[in-house]
PDB file of N, CA and C in Angstrom:
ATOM      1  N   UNK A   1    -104.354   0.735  30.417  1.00  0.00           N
ATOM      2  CA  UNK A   1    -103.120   1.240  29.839  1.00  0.00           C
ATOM      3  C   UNK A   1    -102.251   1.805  30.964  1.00  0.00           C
ATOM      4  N   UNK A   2    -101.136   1.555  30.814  1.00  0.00           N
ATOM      5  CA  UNK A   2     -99.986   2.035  32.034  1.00  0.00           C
ATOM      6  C   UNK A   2     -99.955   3.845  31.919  1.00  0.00           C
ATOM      7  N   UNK A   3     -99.276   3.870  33.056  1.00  0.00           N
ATOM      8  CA  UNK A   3     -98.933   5.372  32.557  1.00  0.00           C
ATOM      9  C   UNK A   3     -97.696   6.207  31.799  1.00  0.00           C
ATOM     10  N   UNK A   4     -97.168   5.121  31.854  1.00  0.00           N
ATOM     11  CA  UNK A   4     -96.067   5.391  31.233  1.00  0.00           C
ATOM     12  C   UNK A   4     -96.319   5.459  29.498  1.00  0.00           C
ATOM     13  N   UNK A   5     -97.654   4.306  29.254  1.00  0.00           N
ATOM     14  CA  UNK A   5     -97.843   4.304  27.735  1.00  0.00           C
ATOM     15  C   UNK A   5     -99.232   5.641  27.306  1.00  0.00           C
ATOM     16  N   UNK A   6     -99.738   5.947  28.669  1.00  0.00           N
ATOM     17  CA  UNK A   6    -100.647   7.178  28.669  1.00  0.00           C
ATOM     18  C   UNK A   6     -99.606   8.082  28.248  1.00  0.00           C
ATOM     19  N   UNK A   7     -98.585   8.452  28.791  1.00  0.00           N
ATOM     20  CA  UNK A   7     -98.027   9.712  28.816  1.00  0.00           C
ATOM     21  C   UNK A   7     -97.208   9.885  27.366  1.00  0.00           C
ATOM     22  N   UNK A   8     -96.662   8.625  26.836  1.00  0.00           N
ATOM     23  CA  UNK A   8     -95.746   8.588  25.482  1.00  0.00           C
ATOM     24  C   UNK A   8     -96.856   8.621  24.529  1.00  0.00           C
ATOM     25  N   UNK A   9     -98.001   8.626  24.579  1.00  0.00           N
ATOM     26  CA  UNK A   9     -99.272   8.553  24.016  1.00  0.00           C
ATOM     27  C   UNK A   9     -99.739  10.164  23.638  1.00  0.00           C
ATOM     28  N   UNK A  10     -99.606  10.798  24.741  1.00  0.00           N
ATOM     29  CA  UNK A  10    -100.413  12.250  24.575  1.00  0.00           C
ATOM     30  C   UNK A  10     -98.888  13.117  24.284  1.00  0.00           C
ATOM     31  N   UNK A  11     -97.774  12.228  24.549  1.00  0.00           N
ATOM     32  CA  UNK A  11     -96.682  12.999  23.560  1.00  0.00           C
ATOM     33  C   UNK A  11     -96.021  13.350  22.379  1.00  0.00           C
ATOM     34  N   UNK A  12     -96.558  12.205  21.677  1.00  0.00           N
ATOM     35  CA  UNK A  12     -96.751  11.562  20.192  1.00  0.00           C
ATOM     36  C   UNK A  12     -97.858  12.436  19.705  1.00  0.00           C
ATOM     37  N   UNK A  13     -98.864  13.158  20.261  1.00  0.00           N
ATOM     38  CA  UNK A  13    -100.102  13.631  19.456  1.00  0.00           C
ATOM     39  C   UNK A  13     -99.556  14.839  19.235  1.00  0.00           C
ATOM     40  N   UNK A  14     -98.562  15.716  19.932  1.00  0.00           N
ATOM     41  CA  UNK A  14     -98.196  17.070  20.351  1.00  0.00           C
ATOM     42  C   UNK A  14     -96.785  17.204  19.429  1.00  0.00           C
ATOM     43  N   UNK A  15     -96.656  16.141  19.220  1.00  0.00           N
ATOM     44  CA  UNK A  15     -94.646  16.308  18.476  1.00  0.00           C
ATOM     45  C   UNK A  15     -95.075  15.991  17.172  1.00  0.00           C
ATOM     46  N   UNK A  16     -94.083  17.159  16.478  1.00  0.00           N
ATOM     47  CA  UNK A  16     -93.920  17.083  14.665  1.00  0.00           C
ATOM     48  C   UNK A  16     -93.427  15.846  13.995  1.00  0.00           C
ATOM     49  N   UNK A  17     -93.918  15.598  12.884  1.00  0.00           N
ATOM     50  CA  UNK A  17     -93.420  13.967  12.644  1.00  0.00           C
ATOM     51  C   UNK A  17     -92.179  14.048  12.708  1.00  0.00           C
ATOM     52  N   UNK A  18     -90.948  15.007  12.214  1.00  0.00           N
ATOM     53  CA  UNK A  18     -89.881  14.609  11.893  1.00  0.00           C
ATOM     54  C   UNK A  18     -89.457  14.098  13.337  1.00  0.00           C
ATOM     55  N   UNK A  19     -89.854  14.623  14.848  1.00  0.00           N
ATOM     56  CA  UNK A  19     -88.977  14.133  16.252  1.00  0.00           C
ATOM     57  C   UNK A  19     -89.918  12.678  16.260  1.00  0.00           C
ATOM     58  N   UNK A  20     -90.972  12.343  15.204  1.00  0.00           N
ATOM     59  CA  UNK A  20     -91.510  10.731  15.588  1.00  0.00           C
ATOM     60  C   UNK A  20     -90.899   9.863  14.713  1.00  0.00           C
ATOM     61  N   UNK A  21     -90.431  10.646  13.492  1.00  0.00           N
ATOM     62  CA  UNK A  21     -89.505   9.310  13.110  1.00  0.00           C
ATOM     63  C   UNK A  21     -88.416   9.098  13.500  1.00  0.00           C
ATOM     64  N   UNK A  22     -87.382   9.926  14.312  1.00  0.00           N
ATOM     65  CA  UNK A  22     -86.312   9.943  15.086  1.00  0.00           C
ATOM     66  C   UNK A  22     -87.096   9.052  16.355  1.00  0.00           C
ATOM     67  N   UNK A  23     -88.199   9.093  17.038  1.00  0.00           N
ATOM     68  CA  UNK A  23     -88.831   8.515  18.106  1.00  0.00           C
ATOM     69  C   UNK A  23     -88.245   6.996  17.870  1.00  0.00           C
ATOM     70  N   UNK A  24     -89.345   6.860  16.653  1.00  0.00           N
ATOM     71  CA  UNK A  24     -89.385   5.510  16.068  1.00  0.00           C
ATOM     72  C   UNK A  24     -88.577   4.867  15.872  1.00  0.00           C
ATOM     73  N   UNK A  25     -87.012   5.592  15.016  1.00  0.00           N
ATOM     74  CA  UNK A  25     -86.284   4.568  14.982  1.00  0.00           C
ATOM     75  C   UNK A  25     -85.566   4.263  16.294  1.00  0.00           C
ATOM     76  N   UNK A  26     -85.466   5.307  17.305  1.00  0.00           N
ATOM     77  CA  UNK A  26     -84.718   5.144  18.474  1.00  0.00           C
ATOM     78  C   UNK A  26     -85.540   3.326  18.932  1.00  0.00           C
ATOM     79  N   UNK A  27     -86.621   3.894  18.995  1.00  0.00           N
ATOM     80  CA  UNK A  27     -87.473   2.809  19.690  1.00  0.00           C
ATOM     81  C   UNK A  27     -87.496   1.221  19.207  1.00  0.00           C
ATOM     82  N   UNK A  28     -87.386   1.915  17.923  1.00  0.00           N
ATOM     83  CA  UNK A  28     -86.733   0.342  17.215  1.00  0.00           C
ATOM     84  C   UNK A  28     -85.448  -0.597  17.150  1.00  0.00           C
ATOM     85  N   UNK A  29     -84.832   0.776  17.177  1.00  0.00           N
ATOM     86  CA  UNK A  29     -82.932   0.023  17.909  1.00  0.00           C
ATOM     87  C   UNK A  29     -83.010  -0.366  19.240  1.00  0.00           C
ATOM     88  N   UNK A  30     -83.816  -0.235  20.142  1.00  0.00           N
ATOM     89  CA  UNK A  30     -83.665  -0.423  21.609  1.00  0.00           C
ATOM     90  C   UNK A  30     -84.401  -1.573  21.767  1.00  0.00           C
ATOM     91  N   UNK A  31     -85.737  -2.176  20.766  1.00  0.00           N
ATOM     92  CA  UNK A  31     -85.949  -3.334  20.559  1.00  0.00           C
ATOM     93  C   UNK A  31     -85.320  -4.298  20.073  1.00  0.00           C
ATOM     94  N   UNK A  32     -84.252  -4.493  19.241  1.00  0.00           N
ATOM     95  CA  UNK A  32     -83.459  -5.223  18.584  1.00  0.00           C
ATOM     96  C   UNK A  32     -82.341  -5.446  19.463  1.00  0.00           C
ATOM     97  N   UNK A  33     -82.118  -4.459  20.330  1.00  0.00           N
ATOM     98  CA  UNK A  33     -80.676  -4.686  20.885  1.00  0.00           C
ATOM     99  C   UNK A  33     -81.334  -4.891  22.079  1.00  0.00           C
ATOM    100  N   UNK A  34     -82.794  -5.215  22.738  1.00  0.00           N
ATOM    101  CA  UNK A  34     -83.133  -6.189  23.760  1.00  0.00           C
ATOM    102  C   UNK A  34     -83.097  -7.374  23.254  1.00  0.00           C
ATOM    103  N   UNK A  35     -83.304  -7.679  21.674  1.00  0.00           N
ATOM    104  CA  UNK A  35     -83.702  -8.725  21.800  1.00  0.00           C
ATOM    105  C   UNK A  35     -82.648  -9.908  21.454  1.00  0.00           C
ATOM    106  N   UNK A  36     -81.399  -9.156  20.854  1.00  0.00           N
ATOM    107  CA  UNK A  36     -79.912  -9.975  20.491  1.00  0.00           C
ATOM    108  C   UNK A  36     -78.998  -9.620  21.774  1.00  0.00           C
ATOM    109  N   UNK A  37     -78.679  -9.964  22.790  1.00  0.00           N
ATOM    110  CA  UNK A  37     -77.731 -10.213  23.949  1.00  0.00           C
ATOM    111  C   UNK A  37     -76.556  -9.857  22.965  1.00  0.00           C
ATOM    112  N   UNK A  38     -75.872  -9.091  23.683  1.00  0.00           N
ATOM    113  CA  UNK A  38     -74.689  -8.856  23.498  1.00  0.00           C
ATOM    114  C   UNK A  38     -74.127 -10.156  23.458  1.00  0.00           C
ATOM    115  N   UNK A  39     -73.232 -10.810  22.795  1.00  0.00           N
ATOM    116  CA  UNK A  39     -72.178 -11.988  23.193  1.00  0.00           C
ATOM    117  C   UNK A  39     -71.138 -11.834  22.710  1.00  0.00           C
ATOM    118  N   UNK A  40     -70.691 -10.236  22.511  1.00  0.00           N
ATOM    119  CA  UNK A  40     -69.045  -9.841  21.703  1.00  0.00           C
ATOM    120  C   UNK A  40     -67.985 -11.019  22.645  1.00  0.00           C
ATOM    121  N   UNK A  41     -68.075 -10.736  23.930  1.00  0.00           N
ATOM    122  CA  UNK A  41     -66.623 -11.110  24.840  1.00  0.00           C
ATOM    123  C   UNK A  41     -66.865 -12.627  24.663  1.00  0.00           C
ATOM    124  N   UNK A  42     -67.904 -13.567  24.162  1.00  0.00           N
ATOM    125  CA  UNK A  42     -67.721 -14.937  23.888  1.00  0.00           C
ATOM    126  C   UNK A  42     -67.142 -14.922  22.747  1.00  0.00           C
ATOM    127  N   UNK A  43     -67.077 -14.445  21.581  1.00  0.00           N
ATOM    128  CA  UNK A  43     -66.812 -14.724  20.400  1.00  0.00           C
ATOM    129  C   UNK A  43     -65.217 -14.610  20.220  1.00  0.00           C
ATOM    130  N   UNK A  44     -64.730 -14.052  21.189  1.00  0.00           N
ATOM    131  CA  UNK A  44     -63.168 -13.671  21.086  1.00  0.00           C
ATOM    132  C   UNK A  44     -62.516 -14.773  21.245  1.00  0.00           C
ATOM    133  N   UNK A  45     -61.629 -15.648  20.630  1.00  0.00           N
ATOM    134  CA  UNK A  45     -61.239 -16.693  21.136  1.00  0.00           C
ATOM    135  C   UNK A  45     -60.224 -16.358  22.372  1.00  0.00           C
ATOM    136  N   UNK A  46     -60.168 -17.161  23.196  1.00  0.00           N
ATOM    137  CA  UNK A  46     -59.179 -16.562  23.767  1.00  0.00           C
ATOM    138  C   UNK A  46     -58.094 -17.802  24.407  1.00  0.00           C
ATOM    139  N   UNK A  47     -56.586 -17.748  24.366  1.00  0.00           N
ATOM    140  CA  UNK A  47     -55.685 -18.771  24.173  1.00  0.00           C
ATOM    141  C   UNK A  47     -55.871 -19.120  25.864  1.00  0.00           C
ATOM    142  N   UNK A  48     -55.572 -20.378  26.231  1.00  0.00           N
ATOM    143  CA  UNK A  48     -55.657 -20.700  27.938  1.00  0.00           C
ATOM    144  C   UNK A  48     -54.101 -20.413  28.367  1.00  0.00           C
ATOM    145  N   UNK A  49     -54.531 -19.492  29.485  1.00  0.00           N
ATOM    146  CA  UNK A  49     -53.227 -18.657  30.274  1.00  0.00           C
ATOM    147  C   UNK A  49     -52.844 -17.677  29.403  1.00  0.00           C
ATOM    148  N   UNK A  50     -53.590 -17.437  28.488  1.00  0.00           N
ATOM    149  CA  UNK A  50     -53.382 -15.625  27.552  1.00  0.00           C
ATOM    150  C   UNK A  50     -53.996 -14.591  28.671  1.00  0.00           C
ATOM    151  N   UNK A  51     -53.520 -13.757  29.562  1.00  0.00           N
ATOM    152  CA  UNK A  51     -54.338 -12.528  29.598  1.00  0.00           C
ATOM    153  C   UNK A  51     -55.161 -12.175  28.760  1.00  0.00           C
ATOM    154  N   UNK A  52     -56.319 -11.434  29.815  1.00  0.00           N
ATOM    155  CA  UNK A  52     -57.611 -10.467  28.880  1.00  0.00           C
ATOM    156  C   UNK A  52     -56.916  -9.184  28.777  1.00  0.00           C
ATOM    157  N   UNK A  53     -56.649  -8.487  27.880  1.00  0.00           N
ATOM    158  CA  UNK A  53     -56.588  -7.183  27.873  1.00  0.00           C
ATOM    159  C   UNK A  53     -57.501  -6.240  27.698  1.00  0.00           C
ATOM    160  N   UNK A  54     -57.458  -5.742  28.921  1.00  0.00           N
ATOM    161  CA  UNK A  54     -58.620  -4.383  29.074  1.00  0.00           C
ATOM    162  C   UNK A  54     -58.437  -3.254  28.181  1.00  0.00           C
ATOM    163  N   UNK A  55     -57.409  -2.646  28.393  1.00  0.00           N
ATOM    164  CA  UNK A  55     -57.096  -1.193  27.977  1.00  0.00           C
ATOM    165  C   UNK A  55     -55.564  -1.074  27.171  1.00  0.00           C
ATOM    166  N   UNK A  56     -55.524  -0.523  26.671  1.00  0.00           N
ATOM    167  CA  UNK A  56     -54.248  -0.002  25.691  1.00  0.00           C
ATOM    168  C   UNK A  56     -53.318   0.483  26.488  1.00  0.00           C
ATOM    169  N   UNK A  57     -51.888   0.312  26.486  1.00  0.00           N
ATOM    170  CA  UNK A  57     -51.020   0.681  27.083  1.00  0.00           C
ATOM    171  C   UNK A  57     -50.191   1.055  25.600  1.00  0.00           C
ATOM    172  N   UNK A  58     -48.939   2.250  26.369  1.00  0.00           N
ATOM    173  CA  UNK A  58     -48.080   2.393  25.566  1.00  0.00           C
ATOM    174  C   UNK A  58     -47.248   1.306  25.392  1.00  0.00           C
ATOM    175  N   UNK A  59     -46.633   0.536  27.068  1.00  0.00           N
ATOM    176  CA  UNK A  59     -46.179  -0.763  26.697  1.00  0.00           C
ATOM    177  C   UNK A  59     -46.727  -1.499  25.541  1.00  0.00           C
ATOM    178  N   UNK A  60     -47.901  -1.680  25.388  1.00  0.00           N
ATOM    179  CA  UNK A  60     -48.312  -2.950  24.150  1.00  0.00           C
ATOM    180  C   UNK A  60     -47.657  -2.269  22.762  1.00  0.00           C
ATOM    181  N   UNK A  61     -47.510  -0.949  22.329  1.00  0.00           N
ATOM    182  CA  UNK A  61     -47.073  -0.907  21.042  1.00  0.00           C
ATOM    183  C   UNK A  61     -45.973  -1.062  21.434  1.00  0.00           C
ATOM    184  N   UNK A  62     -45.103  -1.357  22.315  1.00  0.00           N
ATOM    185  CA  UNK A  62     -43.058  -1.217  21.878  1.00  0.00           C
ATOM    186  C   UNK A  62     -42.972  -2.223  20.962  1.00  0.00           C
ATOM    187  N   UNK A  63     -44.220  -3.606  20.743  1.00  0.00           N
ATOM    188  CA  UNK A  63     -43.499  -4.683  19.949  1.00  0.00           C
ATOM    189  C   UNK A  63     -43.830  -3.908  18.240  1.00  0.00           C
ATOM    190  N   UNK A  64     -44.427  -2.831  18.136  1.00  0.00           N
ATOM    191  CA  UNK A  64     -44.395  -1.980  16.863  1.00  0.00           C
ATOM    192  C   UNK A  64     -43.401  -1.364  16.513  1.00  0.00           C
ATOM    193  N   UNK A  65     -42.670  -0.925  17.695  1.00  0.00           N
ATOM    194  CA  UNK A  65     -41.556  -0.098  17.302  1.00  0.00           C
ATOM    195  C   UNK A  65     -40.064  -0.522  16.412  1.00  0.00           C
ATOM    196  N   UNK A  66     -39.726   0.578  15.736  1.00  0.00           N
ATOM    197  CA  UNK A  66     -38.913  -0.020  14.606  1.00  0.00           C
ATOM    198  C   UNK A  66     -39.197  -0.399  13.397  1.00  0.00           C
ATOM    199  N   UNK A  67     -40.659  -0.403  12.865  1.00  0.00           N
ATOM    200  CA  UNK A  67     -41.376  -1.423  11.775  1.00  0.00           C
ATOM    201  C   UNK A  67     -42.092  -0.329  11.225  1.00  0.00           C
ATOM    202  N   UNK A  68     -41.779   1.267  11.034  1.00  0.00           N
ATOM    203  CA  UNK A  68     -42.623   1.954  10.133  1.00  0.00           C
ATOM    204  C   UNK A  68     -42.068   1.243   8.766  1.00  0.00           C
ATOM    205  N   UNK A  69     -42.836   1.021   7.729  1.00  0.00           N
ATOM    206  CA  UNK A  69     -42.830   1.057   6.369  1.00  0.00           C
ATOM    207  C   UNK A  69     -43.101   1.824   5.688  1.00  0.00           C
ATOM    208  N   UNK A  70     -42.780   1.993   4.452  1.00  0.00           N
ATOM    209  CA  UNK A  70     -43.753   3.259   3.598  1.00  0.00           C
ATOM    210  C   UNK A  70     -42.083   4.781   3.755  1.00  0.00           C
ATOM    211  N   UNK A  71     -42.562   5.730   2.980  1.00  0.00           N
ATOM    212  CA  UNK A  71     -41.645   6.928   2.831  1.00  0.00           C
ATOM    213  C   UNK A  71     -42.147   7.925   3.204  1.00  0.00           C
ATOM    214  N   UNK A  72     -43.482   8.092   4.039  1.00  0.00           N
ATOM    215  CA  UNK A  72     -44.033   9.078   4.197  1.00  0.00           C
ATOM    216  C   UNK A  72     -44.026   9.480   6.320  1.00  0.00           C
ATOM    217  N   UNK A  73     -43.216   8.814   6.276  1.00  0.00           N
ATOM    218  CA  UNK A  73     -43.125   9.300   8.271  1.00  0.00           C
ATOM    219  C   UNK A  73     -43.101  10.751   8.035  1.00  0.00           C
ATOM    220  N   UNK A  74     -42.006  11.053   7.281  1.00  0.00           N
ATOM    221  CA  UNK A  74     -41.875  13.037   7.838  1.00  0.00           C
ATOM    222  C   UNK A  74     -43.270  13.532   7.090  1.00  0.00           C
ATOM    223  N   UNK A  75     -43.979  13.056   6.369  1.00  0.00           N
ATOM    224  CA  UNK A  75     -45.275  13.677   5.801  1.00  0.00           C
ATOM    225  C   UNK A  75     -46.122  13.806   7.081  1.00  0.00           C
ATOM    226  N   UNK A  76     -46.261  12.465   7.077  1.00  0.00           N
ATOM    227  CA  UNK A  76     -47.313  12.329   8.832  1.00  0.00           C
ATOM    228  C   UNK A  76     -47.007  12.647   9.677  1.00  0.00           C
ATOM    229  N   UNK A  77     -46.083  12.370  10.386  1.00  0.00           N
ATOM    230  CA  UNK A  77     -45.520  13.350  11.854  1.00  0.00           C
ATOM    231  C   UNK A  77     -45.627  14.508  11.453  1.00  0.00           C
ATOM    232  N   UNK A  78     -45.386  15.582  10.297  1.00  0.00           N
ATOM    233  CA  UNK A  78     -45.829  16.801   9.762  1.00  0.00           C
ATOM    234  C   UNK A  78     -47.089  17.227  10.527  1.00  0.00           C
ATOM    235  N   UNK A  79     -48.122  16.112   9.725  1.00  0.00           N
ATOM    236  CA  UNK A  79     -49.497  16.049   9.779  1.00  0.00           C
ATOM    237  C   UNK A  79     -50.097  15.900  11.412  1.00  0.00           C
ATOM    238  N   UNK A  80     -49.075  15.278  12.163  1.00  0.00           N
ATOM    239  CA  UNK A  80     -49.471  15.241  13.467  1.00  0.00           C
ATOM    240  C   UNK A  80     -49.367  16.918  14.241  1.00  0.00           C
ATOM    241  N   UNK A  81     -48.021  17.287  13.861  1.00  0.00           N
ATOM    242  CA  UNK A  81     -47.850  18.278  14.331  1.00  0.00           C
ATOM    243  C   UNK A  81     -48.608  19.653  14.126  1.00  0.00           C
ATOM    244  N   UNK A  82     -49.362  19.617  12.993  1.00  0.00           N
ATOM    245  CA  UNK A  82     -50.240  20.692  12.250  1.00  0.00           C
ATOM    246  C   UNK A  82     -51.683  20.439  12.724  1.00  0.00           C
ATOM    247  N   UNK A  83     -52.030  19.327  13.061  1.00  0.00           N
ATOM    248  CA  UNK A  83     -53.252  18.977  13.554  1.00  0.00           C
ATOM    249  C   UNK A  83     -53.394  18.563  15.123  1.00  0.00           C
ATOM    250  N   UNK A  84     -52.474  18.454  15.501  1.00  0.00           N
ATOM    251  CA  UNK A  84     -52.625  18.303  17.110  1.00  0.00           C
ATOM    252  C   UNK A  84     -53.625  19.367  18.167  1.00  0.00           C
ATOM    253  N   UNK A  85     -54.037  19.280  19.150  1.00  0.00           N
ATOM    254  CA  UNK A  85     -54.759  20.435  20.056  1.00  0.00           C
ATOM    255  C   UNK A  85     -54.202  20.439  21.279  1.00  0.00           C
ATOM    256  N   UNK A  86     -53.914  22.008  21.863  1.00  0.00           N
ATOM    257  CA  UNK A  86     -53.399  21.897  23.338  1.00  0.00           C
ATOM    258  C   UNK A  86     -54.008  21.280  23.855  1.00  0.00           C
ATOM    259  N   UNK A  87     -53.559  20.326  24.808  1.00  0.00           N
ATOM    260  CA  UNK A  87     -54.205  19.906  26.143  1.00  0.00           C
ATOM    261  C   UNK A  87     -54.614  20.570  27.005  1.00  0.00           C
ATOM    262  N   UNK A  88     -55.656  20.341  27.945  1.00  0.00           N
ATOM    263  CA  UNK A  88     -56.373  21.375  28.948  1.00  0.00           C
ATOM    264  C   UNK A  88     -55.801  20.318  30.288  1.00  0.00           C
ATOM    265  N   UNK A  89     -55.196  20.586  31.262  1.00  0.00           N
ATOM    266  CA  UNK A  89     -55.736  19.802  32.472  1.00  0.00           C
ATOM    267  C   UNK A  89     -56.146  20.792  34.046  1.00  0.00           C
TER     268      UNK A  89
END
């Protein structure tokens, strides 16, 4: 037996069940997600000579701008303003 499976061995005898079924399922998601490969970034179609976009820019929403629908902007911007948090930098 390795030692690594000695040591998760005599740690399992010492821990309350409730941190072994938290053990367990950890141990079980980390098997499943060895055993399905990620393949999100294949599935994306992607158009030839489309840029990949990495990250969100404010540029990408301007083609939003102008197009609220609905009667409730001053409700929500309300709601922004009542729920917002100072920034720290």
């Amino acid at each position: 037996m390795t030692s690594i499976k000695a040591k998760l061995i005599e740690a399992i005898e010492t821990v309350p069940d409730s941190i072994l079924e938290q053990t367990l399922d950890y141990l079980e998601y980390l098997k499943t997600r060895e055993q399905k490969p990620q393949t999100l970034s294949q599935q994306v179609p992607q158009k030839e000579g489309e840029p990949i976009l990495r990250g969100s820019k404010a540029k990408d929403l301007l083609k939003f701008a102008n197009t609220w629908q609905g009667n409730d902007f001053e409700e929500c911007l309300q709601l922004v303003y009542d729920t917002r948090s100072q920034t720290e930098f």
